[in-house]
C-alpha atoms as a PDB file:
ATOM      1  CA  UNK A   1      47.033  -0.616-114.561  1.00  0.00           C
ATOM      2  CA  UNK A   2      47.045   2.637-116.550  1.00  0.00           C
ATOM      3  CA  UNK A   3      50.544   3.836-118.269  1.00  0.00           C
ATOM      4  CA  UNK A   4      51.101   6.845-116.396  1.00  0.00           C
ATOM      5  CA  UNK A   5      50.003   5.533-113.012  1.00  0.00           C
ATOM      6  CA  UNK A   6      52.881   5.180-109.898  1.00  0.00           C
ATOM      7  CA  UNK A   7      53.907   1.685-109.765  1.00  0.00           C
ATOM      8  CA  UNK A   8      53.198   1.944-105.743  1.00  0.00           C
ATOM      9  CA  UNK A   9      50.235   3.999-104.188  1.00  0.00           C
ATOM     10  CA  UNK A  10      51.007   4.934-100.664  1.00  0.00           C
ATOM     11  CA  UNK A  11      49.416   3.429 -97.906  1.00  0.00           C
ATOM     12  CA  UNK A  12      46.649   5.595 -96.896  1.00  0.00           C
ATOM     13  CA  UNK A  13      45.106   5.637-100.274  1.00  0.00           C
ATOM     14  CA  UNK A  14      42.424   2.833-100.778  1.00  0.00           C
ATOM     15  CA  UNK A  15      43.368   0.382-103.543  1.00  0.00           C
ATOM     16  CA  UNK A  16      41.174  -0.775-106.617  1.00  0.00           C
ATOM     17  CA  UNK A  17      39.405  -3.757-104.615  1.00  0.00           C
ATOM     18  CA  UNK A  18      37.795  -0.943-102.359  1.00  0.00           C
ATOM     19  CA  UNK A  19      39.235  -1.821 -98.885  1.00  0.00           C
ATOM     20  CA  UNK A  20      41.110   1.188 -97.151  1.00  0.00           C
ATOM     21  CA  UNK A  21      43.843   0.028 -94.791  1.00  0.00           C
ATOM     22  CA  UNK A  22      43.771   3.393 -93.122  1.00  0.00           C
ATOM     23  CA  UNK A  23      40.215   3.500 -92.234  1.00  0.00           C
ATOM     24  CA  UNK A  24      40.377   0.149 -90.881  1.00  0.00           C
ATOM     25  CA  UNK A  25      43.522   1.014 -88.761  1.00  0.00           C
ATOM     26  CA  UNK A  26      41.714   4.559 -87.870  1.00  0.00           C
ATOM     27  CA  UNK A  27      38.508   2.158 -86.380  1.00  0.00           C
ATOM     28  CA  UNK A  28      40.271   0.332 -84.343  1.00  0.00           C
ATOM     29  CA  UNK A  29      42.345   2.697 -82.777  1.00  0.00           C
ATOM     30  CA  UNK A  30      38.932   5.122 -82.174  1.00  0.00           C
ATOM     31  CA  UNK A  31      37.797   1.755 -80.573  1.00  0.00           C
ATOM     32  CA  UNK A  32      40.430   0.925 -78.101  1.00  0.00           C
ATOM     33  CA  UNK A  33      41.206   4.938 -77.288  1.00  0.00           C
ATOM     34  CA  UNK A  34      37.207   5.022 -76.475  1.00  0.00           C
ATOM     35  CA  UNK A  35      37.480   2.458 -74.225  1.00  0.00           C
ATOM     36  CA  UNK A  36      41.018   4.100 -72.791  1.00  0.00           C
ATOM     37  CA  UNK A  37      39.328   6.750 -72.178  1.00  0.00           C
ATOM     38  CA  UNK A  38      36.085   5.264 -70.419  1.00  0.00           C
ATOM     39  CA  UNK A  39      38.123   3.090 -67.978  1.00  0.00           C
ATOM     40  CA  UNK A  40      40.060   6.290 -67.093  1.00  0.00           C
ATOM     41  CA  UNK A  41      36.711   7.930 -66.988  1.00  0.00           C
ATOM     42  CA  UNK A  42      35.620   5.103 -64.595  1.00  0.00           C
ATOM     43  CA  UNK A  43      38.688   5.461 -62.823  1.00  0.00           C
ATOM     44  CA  UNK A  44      38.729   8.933 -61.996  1.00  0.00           C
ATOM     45  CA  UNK A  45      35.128   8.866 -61.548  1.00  0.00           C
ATOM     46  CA  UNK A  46      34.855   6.439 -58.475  1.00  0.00           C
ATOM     47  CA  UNK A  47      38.273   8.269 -56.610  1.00  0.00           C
ATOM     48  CA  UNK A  48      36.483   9.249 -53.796  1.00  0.00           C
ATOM     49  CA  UNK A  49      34.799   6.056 -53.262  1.00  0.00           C
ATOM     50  CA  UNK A  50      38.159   4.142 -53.789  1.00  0.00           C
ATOM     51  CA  UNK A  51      39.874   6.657 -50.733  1.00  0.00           C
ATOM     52  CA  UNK A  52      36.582   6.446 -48.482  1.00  0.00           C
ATOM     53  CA  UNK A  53      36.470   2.610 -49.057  1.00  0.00           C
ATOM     54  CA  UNK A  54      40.293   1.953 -48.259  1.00  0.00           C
ATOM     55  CA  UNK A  55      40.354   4.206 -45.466  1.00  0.00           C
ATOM     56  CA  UNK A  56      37.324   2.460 -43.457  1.00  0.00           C
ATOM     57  CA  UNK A  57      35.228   5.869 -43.265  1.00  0.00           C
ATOM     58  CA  UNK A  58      31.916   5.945 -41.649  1.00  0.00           C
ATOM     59  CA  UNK A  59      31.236   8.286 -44.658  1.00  0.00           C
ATOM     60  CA  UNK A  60      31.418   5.764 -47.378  1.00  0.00           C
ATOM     61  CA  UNK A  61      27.927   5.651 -48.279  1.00  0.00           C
ATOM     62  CA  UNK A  62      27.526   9.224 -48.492  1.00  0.00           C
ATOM     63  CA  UNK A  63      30.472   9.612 -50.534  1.00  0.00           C
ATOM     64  CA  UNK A  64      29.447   7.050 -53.007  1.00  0.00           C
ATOM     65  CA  UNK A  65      25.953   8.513 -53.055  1.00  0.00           C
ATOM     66  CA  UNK A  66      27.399  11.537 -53.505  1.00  0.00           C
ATOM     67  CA  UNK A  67      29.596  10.279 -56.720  1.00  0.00           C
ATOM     68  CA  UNK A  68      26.128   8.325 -58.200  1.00  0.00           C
ATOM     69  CA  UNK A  69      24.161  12.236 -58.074  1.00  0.00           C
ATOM     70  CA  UNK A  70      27.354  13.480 -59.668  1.00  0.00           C
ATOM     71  CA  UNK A  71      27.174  10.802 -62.494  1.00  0.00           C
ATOM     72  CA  UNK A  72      23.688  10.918 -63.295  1.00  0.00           C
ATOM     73  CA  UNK A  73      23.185  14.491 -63.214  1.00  0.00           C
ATOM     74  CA  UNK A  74      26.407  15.746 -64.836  1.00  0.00           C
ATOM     75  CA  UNK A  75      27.315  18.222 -61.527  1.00  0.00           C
ATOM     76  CA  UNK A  76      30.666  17.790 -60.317  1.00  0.00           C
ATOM     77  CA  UNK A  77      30.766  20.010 -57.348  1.00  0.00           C
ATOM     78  CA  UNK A  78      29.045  16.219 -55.938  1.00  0.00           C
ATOM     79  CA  UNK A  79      32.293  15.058 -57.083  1.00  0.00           C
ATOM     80  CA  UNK A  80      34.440  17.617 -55.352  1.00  0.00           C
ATOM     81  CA  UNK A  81      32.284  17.368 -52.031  1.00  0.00           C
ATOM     82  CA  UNK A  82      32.570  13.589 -52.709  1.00  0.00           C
ATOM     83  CA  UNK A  83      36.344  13.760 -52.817  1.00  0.00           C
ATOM     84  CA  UNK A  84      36.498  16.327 -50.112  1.00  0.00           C
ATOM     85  CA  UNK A  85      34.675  14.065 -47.747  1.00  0.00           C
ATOM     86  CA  UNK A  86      36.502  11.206 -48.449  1.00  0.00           C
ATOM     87  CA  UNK A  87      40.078  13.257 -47.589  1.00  0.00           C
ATOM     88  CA  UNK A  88      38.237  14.536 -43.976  1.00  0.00           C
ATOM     89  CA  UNK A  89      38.301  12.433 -41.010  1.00  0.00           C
ATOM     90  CA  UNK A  90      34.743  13.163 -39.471  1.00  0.00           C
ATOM     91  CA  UNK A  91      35.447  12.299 -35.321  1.00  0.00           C
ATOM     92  CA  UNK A  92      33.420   9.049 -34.256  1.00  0.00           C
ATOM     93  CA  UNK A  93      30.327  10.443 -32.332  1.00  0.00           C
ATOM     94  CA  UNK A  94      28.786   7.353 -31.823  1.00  0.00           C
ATOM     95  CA  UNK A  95      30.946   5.059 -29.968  1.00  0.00           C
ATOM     96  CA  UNK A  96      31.086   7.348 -26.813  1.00  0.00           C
ATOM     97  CA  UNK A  97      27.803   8.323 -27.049  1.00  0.00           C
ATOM     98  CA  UNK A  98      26.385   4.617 -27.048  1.00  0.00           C
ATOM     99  CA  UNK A  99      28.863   4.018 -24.192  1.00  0.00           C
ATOM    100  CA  UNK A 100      27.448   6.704 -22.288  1.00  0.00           C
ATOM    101  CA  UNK A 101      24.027   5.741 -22.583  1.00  0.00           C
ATOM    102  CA  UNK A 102      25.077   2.028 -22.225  1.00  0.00           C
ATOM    103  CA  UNK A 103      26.268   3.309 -18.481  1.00  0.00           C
ATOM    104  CA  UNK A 104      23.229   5.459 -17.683  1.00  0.00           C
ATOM    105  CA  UNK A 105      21.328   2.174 -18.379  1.00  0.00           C
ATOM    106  CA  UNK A 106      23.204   0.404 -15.781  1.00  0.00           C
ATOM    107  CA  UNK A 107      23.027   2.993 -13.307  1.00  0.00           C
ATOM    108  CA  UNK A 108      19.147   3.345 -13.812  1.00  0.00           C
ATOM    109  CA  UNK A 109      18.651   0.139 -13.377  1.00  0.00           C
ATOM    110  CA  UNK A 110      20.744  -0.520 -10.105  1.00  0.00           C
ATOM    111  CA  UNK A 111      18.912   0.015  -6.802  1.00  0.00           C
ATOM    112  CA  UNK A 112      19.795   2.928  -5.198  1.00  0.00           C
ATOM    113  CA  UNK A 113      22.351   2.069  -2.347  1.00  0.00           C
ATOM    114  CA  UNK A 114      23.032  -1.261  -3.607  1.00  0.00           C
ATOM    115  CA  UNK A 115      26.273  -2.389  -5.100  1.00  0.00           C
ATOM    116  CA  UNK A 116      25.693  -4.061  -8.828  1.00  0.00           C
ATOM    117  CA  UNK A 117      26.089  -7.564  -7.438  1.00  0.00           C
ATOM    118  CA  UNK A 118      23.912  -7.463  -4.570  1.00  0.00           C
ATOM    119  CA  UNK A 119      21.252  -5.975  -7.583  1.00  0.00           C
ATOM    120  CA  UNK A 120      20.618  -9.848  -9.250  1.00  0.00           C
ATOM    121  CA  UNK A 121      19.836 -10.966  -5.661  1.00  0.00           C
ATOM    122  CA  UNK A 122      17.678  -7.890  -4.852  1.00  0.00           C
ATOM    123  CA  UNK A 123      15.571  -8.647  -8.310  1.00  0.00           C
ATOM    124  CA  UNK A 124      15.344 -11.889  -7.237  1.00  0.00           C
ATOM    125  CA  UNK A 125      13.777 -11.908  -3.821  1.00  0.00           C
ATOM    126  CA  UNK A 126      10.105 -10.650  -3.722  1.00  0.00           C
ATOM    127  CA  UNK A 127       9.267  -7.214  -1.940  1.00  0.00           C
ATOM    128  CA  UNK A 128       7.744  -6.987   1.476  1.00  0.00           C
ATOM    129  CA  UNK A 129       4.374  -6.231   2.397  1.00  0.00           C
ATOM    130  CA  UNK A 130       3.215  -3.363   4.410  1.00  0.00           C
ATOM    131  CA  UNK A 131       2.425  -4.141   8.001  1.00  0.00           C
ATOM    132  CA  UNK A 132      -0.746  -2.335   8.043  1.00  0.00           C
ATOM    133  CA  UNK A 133      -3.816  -3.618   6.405  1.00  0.00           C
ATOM    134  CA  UNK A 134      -3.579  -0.327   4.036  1.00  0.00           C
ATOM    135  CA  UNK A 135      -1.712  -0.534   1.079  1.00  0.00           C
ATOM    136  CA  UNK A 136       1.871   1.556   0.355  1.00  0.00           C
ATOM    137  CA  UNK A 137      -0.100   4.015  -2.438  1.00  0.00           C
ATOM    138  CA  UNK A 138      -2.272   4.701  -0.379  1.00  0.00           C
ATOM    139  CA  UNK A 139      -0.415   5.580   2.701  1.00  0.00           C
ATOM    140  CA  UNK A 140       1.912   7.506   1.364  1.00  0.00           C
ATOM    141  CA  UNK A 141      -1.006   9.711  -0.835  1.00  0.00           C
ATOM    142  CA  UNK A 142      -3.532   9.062   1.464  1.00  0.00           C
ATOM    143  CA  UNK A 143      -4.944  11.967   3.310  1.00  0.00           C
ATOM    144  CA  UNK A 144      -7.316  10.313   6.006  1.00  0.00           C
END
């Protein structure tokens, strides 16, 4: 060591073999806050998904949709109408409607006049024949 060097070098200034503490301290810190930050990304990212999911929404998919456009193509106002629709209850259409048309069924398919349980038997027993040698089509259209 020269004369009129200091007898200690601080830290951040790379000693004679060539390795720098600093820099090597500096890397791995830019490493892990890097990944910090891409978890948090990730995190924040995938918030309305998260609320949709834990909620049971019927606008999950949409909302997750929604957050994939919003990733790919850099535009958050998918995020925010993501997010929003993951905060708004939407009412359940379908459920009422499919009971409604589940009744219609029923009541198309009963006879008319006839109670639902005389309607197996009715289905069951085969339907007269016309007294007259003519048949039913043709006496009721008929116009001889």
């Amino acid at each position: 060591m020269h004369p009129a060097a200091p007898h200690h070098l601080p830290f951040f200034i790379p000693g004679p073999d060539g390795s720098d503490m600093l820099m090597v301290v500096m890397g791995i810190f830019l490493v892990g806050t890097i990944l910090w930050v891409g978890t948090l990304y990730w995190k924040l990212h995938s918030l309305p998904e998260r609320m949709a999911h834990k909620t049971h929404k019927l606008q999950f998919e949409i909302v997750g949709v929604l957050g994939l456009i919003s990733l790919f193509t850099h535009m958050h106002i998918f995020w925010i109408a993501g997010l929003l629709l993951a905060m708004i209850d939407l009412p359940d259409f379908g459920t009422p409607i499919r009971s409604i048309a589940e009744s219609v069924e029923r009541i198309a398919d009963a006879a008319p006049g006839t109670p639902p349980d005389e309607k197996a038997e009715a289905e069951r027993e085969p339907p007269a024949k016309p007294a007259t040698g003519i048949p039913a089509k043709e006496k009721v259209h008929g116009h001889a």
